[in-house]
N, C-alpha and C. Protein backbone atom coordinates (compact mmCIF):
# COMPACT_ATOMS: atom_id res chain seq x y z
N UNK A 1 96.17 101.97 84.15
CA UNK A 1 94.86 101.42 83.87
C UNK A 1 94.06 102.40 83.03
N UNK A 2 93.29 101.86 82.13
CA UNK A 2 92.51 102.46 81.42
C UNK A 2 91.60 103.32 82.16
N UNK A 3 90.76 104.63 82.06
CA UNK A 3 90.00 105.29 82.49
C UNK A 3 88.67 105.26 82.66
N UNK A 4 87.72 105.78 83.21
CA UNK A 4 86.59 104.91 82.80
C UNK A 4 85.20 106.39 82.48
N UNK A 5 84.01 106.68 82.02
CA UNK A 5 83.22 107.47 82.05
C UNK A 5 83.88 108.60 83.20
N UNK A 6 84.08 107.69 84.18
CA UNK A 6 83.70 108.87 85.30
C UNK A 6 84.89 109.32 85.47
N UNK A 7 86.07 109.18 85.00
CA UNK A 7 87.53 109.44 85.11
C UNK A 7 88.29 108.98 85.89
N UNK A 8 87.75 107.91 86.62
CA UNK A 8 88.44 107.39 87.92
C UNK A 8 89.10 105.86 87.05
N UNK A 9 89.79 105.38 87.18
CA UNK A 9 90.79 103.66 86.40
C UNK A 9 89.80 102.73 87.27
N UNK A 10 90.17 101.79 86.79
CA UNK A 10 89.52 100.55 87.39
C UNK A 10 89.52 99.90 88.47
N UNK A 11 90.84 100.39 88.85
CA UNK A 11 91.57 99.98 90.50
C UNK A 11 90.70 100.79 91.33
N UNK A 12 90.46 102.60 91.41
CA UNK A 12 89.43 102.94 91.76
C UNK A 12 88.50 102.37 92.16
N UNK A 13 87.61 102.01 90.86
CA UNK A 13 85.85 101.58 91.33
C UNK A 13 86.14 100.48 91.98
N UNK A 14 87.14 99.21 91.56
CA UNK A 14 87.25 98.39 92.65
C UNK A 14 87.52 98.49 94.00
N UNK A 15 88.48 99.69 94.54
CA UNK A 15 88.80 100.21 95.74
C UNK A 15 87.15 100.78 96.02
N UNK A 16 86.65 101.55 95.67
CA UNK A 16 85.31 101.80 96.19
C UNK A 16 83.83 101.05 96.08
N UNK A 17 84.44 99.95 95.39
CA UNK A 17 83.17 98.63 95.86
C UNK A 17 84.07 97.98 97.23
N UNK A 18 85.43 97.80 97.30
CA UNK A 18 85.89 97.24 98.20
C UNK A 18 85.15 98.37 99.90
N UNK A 19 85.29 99.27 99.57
CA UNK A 19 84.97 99.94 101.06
C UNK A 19 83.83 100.09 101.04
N UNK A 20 83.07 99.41 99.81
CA UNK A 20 81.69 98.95 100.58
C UNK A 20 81.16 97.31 101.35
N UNK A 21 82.51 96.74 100.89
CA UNK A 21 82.68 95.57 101.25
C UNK A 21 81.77 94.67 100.40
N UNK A 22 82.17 94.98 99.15
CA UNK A 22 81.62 94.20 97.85
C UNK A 22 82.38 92.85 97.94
N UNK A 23 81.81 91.79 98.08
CA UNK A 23 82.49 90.37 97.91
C UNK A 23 83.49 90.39 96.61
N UNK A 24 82.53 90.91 95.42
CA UNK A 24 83.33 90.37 93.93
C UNK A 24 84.57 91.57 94.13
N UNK A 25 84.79 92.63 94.61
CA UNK A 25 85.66 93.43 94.34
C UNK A 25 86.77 92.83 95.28
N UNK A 26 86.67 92.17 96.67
CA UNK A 26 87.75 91.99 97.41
C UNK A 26 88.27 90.12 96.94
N UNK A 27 87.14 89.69 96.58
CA UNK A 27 87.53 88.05 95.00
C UNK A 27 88.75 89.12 94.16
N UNK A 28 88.46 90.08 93.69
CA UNK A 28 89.12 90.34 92.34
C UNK A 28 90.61 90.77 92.85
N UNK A 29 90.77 91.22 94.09
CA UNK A 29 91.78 92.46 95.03
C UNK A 29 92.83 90.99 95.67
N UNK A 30 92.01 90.06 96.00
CA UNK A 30 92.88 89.39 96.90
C UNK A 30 93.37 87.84 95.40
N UNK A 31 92.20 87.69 94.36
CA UNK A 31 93.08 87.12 93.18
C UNK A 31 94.10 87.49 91.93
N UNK A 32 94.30 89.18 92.24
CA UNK A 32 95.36 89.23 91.43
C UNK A 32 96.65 89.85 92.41
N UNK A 33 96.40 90.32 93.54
CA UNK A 33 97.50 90.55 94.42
C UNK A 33 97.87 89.56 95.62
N UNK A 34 97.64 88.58 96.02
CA UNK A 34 97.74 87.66 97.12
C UNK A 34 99.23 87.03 96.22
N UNK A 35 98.87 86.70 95.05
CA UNK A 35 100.16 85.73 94.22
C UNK A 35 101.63 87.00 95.08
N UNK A 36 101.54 88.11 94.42
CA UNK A 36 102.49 89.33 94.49
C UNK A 36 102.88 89.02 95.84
N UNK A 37 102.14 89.19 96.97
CA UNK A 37 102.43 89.64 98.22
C UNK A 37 102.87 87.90 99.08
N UNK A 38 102.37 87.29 98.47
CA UNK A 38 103.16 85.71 98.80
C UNK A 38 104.15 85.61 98.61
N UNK A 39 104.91 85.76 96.85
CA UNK A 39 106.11 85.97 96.95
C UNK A 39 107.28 86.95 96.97
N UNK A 40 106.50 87.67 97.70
CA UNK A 40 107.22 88.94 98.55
C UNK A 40 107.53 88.58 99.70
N UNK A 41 106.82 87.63 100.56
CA UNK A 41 107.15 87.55 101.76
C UNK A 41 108.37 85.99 101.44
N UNK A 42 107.96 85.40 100.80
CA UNK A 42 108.38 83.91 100.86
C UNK A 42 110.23 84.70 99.99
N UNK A 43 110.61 85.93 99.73
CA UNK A 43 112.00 86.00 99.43
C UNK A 43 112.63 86.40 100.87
N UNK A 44 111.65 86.70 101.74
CA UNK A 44 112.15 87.09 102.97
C UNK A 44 112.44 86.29 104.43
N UNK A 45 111.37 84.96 104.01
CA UNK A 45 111.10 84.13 105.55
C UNK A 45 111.04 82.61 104.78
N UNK A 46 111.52 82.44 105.90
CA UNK A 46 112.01 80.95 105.66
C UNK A 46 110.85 80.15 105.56
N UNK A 47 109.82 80.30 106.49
CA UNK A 47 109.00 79.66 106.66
C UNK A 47 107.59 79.74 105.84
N UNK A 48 107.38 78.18 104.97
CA UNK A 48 106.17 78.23 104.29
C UNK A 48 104.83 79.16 105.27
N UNK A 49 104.79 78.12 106.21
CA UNK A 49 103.63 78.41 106.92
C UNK A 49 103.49 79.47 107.17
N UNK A 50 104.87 80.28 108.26
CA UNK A 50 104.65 82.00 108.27
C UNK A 50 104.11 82.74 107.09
N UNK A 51 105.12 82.76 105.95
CA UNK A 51 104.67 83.30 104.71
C UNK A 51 103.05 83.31 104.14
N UNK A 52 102.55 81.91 104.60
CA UNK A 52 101.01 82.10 103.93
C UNK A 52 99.87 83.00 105.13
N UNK A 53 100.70 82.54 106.37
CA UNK A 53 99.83 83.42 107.71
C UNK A 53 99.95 84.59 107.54
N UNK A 54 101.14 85.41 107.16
CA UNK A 54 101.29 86.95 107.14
C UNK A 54 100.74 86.88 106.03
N UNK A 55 100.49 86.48 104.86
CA UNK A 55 99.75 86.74 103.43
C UNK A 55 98.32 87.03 103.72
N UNK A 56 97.82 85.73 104.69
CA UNK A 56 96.60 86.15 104.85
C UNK A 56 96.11 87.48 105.52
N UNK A 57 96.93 87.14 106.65
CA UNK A 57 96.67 88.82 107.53
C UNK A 57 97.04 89.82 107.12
N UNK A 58 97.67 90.35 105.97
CA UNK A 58 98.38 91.35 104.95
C UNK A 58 96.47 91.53 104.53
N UNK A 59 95.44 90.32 104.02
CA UNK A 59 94.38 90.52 103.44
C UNK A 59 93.55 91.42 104.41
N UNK A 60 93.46 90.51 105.22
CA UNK A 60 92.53 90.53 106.63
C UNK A 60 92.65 92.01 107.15
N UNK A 61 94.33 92.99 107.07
CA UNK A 61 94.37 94.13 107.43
C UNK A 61 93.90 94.87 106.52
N UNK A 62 93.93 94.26 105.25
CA UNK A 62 93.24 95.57 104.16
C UNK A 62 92.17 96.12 104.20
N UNK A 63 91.29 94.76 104.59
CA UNK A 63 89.92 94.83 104.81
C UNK A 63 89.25 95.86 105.88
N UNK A 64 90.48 95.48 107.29
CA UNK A 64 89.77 96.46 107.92
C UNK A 64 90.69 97.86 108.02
N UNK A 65 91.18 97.93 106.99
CA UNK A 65 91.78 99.26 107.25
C UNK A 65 90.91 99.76 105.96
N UNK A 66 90.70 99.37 105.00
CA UNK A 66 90.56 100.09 103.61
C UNK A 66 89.58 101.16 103.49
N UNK A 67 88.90 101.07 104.77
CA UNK A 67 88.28 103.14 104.70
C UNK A 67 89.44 104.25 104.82
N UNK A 68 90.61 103.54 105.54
CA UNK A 68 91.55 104.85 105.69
C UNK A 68 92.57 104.71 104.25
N UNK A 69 92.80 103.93 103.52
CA UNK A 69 93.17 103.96 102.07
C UNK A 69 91.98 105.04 100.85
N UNK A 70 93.33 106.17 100.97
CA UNK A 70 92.89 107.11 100.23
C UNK A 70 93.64 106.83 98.73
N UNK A 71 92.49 106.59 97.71
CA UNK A 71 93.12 106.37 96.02
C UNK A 71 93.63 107.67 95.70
N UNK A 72 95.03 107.77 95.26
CA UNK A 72 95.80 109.09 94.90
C UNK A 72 96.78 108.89 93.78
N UNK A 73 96.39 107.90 93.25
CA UNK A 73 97.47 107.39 91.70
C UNK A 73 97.98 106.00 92.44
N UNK A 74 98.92 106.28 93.74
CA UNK A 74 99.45 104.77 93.62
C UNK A 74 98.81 103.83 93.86
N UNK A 75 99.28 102.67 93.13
CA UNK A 75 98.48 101.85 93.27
C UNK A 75 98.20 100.54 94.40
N UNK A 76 96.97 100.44 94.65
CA UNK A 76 96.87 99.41 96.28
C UNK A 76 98.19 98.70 96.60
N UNK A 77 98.17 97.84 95.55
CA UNK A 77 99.59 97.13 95.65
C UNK A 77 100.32 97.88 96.17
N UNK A 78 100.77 99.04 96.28
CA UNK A 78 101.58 99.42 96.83
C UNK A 78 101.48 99.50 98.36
N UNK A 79 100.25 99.65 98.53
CA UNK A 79 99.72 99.83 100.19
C UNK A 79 99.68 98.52 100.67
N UNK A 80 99.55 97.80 99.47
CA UNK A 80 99.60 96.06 100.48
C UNK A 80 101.18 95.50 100.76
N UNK A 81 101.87 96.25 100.02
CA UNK A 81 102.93 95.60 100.22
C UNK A 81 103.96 96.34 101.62
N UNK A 82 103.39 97.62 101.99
CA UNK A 82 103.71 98.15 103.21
C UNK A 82 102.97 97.58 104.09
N UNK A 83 102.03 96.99 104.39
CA UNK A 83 101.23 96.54 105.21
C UNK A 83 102.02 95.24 105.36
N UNK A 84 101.94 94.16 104.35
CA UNK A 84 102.99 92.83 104.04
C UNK A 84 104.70 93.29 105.31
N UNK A 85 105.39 94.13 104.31
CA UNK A 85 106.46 94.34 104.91
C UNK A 85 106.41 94.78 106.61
N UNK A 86 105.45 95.71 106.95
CA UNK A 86 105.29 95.85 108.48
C UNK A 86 104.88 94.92 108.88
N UNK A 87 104.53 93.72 108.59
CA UNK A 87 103.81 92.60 109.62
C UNK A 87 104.82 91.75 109.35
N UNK A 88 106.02 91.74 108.48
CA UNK A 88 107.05 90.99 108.36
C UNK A 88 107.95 91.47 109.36
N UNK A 89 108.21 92.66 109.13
CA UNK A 89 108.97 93.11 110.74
C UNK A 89 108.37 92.80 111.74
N UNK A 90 107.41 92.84 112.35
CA UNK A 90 106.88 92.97 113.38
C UNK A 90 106.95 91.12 113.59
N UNK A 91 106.87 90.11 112.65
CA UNK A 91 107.17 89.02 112.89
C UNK A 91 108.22 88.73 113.34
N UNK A 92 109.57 89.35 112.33
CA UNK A 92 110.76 89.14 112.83
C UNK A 92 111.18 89.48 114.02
N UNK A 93 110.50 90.75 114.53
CA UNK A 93 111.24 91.33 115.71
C UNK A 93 110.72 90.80 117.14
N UNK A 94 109.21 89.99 116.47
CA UNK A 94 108.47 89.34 118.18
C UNK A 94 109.18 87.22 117.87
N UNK A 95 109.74 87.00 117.20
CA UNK A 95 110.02 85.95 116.93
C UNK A 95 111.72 85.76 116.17
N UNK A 96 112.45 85.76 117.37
CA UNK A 96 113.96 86.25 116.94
C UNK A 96 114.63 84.84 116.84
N UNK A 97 113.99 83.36 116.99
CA UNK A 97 114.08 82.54 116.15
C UNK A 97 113.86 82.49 114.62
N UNK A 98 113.39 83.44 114.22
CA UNK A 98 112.45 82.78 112.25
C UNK A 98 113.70 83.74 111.65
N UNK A 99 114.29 82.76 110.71
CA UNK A 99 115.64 83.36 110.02
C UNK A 99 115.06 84.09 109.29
N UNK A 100 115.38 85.08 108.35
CA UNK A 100 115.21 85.57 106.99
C UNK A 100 115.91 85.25 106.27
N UNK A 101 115.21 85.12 105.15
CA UNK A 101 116.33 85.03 103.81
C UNK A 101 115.58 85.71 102.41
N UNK A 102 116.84 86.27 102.05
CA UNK A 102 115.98 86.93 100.58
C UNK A 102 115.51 85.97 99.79
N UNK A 103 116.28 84.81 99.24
CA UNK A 103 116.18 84.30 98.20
C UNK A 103 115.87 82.79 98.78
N UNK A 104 114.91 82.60 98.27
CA UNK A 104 114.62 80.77 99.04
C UNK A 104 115.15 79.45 97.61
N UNK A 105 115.09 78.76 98.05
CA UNK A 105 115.18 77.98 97.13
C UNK A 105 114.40 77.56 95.77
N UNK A 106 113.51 77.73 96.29
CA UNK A 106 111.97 77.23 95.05
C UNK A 106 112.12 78.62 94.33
N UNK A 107 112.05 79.67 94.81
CA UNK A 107 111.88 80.80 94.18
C UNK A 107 112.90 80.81 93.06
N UNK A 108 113.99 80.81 93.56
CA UNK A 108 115.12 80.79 92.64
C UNK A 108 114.98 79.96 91.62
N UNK A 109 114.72 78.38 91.73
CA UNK A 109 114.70 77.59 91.27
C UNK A 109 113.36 78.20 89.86
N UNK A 110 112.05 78.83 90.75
CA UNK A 110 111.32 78.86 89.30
C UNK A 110 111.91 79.77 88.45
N UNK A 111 112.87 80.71 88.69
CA UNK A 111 113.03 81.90 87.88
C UNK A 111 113.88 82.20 87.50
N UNK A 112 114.84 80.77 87.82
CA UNK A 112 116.22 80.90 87.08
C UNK A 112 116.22 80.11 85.55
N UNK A 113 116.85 80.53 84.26
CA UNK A 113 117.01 79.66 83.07
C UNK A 113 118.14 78.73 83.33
N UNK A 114 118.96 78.76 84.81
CA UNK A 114 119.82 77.59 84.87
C UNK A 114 119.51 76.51 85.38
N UNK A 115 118.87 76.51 86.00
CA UNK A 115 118.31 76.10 87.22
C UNK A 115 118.69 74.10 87.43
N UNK A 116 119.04 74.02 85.89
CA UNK A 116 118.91 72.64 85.80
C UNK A 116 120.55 72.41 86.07
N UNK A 117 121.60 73.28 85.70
CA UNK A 117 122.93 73.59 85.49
C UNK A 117 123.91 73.24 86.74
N UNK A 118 124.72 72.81 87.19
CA UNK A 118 125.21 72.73 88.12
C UNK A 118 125.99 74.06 88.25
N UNK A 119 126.38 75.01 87.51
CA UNK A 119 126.32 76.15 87.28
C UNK A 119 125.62 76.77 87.59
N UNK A 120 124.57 76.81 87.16
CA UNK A 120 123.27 77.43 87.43
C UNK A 120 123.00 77.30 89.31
N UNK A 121 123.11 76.12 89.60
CA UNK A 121 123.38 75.85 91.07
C UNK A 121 124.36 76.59 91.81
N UNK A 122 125.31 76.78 91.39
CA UNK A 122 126.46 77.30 91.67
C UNK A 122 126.18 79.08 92.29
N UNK A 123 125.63 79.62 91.37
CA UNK A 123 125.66 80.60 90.90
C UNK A 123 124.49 81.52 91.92
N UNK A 124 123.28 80.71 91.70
CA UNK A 124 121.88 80.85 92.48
C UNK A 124 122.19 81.21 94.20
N UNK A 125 123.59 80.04 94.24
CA UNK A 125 124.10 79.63 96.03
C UNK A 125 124.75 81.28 96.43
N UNK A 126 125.35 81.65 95.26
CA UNK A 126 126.24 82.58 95.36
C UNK A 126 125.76 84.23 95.78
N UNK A 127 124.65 84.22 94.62
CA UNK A 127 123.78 84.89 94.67
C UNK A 127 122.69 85.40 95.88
N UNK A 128 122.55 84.13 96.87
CA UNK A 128 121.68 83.75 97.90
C UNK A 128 122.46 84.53 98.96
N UNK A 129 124.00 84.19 99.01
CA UNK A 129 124.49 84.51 99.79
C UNK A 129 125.19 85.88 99.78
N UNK A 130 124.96 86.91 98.72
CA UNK A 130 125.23 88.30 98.07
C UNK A 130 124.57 89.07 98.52
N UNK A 131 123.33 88.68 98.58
CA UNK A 131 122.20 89.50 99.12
C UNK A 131 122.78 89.59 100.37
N UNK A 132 122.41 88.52 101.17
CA UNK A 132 122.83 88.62 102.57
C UNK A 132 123.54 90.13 103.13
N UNK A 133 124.06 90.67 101.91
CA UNK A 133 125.45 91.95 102.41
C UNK A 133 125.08 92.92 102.08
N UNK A 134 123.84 92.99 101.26
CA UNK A 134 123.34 94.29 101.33
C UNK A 134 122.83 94.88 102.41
N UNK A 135 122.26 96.26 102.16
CA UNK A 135 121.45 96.94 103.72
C UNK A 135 120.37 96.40 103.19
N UNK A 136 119.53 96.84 104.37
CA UNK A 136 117.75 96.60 103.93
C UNK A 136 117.52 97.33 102.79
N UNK A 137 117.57 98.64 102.80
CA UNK A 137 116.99 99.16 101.79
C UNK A 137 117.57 98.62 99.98
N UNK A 138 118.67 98.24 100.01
CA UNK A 138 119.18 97.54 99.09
C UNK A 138 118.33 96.15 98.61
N UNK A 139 118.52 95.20 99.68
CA UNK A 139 117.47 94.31 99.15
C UNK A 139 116.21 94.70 99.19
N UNK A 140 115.37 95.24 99.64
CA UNK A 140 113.88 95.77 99.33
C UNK A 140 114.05 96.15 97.92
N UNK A 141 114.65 96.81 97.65
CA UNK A 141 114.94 97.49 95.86
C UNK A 141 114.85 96.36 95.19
N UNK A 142 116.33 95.57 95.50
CA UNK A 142 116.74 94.73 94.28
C UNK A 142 115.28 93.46 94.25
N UNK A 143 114.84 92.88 95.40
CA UNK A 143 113.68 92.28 95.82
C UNK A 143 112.39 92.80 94.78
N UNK A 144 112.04 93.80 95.27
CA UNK A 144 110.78 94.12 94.45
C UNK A 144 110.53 94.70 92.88
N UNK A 145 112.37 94.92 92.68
CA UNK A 145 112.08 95.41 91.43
C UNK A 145 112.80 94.39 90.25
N UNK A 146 113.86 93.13 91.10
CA UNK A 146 113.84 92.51 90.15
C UNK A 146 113.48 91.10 90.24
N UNK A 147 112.64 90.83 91.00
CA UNK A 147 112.20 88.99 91.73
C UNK A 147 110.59 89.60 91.19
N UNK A 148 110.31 90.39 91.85
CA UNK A 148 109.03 90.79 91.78
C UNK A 148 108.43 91.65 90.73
N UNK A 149 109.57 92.06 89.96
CA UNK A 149 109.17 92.57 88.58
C UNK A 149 108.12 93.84 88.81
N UNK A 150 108.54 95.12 89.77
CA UNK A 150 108.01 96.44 89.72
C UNK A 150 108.68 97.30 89.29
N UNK A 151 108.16 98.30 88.62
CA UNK A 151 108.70 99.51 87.91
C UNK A 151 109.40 100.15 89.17
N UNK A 152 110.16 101.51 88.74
CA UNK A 152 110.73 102.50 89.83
C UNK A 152 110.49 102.99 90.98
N UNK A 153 108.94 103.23 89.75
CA UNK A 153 107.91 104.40 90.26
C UNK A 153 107.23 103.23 91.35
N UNK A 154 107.09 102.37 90.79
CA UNK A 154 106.15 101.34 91.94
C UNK A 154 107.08 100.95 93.15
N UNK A 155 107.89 101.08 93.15
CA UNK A 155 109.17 100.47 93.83
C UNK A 155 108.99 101.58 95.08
N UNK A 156 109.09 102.87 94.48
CA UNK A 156 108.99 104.33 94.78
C UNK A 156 108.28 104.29 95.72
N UNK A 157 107.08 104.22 95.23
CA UNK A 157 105.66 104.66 96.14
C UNK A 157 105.61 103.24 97.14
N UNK A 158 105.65 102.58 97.03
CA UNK A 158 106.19 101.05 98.06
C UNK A 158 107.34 101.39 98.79
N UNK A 159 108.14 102.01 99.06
CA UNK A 159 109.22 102.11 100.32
C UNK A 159 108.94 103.52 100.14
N UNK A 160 108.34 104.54 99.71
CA UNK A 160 107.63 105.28 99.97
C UNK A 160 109.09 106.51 100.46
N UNK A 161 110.34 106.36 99.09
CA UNK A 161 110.85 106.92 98.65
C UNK A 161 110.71 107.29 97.11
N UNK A 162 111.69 108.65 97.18
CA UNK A 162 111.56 109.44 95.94
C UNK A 162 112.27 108.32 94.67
N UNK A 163 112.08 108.27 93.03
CA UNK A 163 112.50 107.62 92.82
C UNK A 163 113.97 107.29 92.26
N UNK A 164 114.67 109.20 92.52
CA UNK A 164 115.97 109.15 92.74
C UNK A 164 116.62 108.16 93.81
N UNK A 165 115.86 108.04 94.85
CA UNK A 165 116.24 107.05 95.90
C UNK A 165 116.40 106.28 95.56
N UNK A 166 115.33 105.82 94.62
CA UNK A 166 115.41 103.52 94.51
C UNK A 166 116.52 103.65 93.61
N UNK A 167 116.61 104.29 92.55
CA UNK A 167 117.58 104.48 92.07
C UNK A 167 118.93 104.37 92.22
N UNK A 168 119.45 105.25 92.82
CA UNK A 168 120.56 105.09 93.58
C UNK A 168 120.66 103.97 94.90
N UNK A 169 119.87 103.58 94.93
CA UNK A 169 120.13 102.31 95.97
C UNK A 169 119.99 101.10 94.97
N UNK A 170 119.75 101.06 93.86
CA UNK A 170 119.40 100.35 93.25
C UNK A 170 120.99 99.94 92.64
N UNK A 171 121.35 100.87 91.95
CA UNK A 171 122.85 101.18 91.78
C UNK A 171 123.84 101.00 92.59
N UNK A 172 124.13 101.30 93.69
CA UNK A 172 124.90 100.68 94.75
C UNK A 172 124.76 99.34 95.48
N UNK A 173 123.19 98.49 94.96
CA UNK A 173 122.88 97.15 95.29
C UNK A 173 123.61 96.66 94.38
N UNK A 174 123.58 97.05 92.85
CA UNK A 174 124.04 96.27 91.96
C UNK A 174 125.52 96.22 91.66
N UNK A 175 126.10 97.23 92.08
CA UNK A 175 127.29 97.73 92.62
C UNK A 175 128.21 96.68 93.27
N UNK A 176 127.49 96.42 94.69
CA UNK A 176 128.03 95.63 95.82
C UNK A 176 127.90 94.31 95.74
N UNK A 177 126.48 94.25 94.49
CA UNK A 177 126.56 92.38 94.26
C UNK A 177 127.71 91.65 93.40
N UNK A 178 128.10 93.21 92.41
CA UNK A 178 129.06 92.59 91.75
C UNK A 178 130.40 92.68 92.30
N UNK A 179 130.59 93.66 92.88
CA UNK A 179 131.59 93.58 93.48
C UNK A 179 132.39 92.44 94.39
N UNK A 180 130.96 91.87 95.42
CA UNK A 180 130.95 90.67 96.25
C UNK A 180 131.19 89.44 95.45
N UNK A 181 130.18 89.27 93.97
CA UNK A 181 130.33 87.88 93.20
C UNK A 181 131.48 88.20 92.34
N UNK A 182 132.75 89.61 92.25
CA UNK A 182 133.58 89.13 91.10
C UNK A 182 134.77 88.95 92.57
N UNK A 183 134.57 89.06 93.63
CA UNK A 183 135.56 88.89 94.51
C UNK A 183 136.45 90.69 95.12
N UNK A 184 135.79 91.22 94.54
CA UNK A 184 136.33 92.68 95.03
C UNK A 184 137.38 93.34 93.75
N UNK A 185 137.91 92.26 93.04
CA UNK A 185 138.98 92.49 92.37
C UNK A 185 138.84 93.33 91.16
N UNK A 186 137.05 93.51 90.62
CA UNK A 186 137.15 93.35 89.35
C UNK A 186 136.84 93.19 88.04
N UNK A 187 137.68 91.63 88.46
CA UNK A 187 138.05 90.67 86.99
C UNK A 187 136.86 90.59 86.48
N UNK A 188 135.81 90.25 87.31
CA UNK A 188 134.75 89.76 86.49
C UNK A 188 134.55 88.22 86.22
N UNK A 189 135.13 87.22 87.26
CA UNK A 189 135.46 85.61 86.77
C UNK A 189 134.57 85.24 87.15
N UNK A 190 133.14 85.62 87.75
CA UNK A 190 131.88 84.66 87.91
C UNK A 190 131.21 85.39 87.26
N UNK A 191 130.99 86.89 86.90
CA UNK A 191 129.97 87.79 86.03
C UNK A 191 130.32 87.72 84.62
C-alpha cells in the first residue's frame, strides 16, 4: 500500500479508526475482506450456512479483539484469516459430524476454464479428491495460495511460517498432487 504523510499505509489508519470503532473503517475492513475469508472457509466446510456463521464471527472476533492487533507490516488479512482458520477448527473438533472438504463444488465450478467440459468435470472430481491426501499444512498452502490467490509472503505470515516453509510445502503439495493424478507412475496421462 501506498504511504501516507505520516508514514503509516492505508491499512494502518484504517486499523486505527477501526480501534476506535469508526463505523466507515470496519464498512471498508469487513467489504473488502469478508469476500476472502468466505471463500476460505467455504474450500474447507461443507456447509453453506456454517461457512457464512464462522464468516460472521471471524468479523465479530476482530472487532473485539482489534485493540490487541498490533500493525507490524503484515497485513490484517492475515490476522483474519488465523482467527477464520481457529474457529474452523474449533468447529470441526466440537462438531465431528460437519465433513470438510477443500474443494466444493461451486468453487471449482467458478474458477475452472473447463468447467463446461466433461473433462473439465472429470478432472475438477479428481482434483477434489487429491487434495484429500495431502497433510494440513499442504492444503492450507496450496488453498490460500492458489484458490485464494496469496503471495508467499502472505501465505507466510498467515500460517505464521517462514517463507522457506510455504515453500517447500508448497513443493511437496505439488509434488504429491501430481504424483496422485499421474497414478504414481510418472507418465503423466491426466497432467
Amino acid at each position: 500500500m501506498p504511504g501516507t504523510k505520516s508514514g503509516l499505509s492505508d491499512e494502518a489508519l484504517v486499523i486505527q479508526k477501526a480501534k476506535k470503532f469508526d463505523s466507515d473503517a470496519w464498512t471498508q475492513i469487513y467489504n473488502c475482506y469478508y469476500p476472502k475469508i468466505y471463500a476460505y472457509l467455504s474450500y474447507r466446510l461443507a456447509d453453506t450456512n456454517t461457512v457464512e456463521d464462522i464468516t460472521a464471527t471471524v468479523f465479530l472476533r476482530a472487532v473485539e479483539q482489534i485493540e490487541s492487533f498490533k500493525y507490524r507490516g503484515p497485513p490484517l488479512l492475515a490476522w483474519l484469516y488465523r482467527i477464520a482458520h481457529n474457529l474452523m477448527v474449533d468447529h470441526i473438533r466440537g462438531k465431528a459430524k460437519v465433513k470438510t472438504q477443500q474443494l466444493t463444488e461451486e468453487v471449482l465450478a467458478e474458477n475452472s476454464m473447463a468447467k463446461y467440459t466433461t473433462e473439465g468435470i472429470l478432472i475438477r472430481d479428481e482434483l477434489k479428491s487429491a487434495i484429500k491426501n495431502l497433510t494440513e499444512d499442504q492444503r492450507r498452502v496450496v488453498l490460500l495460495k492458489f484458490i485464494v490467490g496469496l503471495s508467499n509472503a502472505e501465505v507466510s505470515q498467515t500460517m505464521r511460517k517462514s517463507e522457506g516453509a510455504v515453500k517447500a510445502l508448497q513443493h511437496r503439495a505439488l509434488a504429491s498432487l501430481k504424483r496422485i493424478l499421474t497414478g504414481g507412475d510418472g507418465s503423466g496421462e491426466r497432467l
